[in-house]
C-alpha atoms as a PDB file:
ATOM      1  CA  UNK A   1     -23.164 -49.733   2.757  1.00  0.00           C
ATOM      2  CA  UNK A   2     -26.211 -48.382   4.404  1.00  0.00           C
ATOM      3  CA  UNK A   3     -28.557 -45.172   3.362  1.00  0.00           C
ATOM      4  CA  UNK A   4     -27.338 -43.414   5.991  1.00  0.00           C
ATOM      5  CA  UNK A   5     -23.302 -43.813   5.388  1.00  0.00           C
ATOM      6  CA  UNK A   6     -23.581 -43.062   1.940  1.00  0.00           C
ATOM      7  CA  UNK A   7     -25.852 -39.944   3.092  1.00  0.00           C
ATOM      8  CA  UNK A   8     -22.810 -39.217   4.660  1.00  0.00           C
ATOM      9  CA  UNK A   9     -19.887 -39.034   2.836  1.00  0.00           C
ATOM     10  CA  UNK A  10     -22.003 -37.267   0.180  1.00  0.00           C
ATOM     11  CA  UNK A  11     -22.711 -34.588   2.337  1.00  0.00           C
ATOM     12  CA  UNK A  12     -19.089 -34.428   3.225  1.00  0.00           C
ATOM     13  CA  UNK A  13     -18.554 -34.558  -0.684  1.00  0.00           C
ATOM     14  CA  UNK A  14     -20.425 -31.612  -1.175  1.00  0.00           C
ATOM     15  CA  UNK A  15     -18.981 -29.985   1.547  1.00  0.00           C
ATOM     16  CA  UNK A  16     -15.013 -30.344   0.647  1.00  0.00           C
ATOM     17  CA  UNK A  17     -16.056 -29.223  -2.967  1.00  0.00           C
ATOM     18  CA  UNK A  18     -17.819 -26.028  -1.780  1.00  0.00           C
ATOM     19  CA  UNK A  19     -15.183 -24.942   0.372  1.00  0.00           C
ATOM     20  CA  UNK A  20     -12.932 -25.455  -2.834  1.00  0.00           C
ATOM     21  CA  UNK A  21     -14.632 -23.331  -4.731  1.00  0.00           C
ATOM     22  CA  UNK A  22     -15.208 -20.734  -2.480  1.00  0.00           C
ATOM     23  CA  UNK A  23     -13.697 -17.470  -3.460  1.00  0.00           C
ATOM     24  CA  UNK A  24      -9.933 -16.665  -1.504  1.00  0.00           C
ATOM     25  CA  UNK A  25     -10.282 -14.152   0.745  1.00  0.00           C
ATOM     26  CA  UNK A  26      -8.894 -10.727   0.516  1.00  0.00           C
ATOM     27  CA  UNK A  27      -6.025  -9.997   1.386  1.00  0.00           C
ATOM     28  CA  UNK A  28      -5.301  -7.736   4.828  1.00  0.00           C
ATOM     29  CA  UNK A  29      -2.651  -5.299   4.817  1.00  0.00           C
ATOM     30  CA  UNK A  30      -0.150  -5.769   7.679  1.00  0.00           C
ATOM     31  CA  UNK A  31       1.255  -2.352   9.287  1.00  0.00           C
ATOM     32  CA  UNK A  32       4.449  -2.744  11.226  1.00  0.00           C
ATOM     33  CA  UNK A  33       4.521  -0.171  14.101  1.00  0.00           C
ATOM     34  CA  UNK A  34       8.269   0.714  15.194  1.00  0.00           C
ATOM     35  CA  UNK A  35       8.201   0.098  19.075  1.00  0.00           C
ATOM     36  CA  UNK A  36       9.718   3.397  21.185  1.00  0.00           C
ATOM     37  CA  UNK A  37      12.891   3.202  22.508  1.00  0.00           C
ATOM     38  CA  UNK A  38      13.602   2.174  25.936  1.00  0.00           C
ATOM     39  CA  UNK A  39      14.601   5.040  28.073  1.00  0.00           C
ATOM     40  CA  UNK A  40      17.087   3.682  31.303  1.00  0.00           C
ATOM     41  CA  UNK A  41      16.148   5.477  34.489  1.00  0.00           C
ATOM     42  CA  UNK A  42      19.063   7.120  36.465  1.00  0.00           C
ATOM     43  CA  UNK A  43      21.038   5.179  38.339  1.00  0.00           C
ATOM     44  CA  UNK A  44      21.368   6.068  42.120  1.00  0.00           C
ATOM     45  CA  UNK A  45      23.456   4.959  44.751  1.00  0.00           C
ATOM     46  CA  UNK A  46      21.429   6.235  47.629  1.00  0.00           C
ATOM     47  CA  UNK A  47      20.091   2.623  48.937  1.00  0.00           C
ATOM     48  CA  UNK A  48      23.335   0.669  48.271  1.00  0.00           C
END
């Protein structure tokens, strides 16, 4: 293989191992927020 392939997937060696290693992130806490109820406007028959 040439220089420059093999520069290449060592690189991308180096790369897949470092993101292995790299520390998980925190985790985010995840707030549910009850939606308000749906209020019905009165029904008129005026334009019927």
């Amino acid at each position: 293989m040439s220089r420059f392939i093999q520069a290449l997937l060592a690189l991308g060696l180096v790369a897949g191992v470092a993101a292995c290693a790299a520390p998980a992130p925190e985790q985010e806490e995840i707030i549910f927020i009850e939606p308000a109820p749906i209020s019905h406007d009165p029904v008129s028959t005026k334009y019927r």
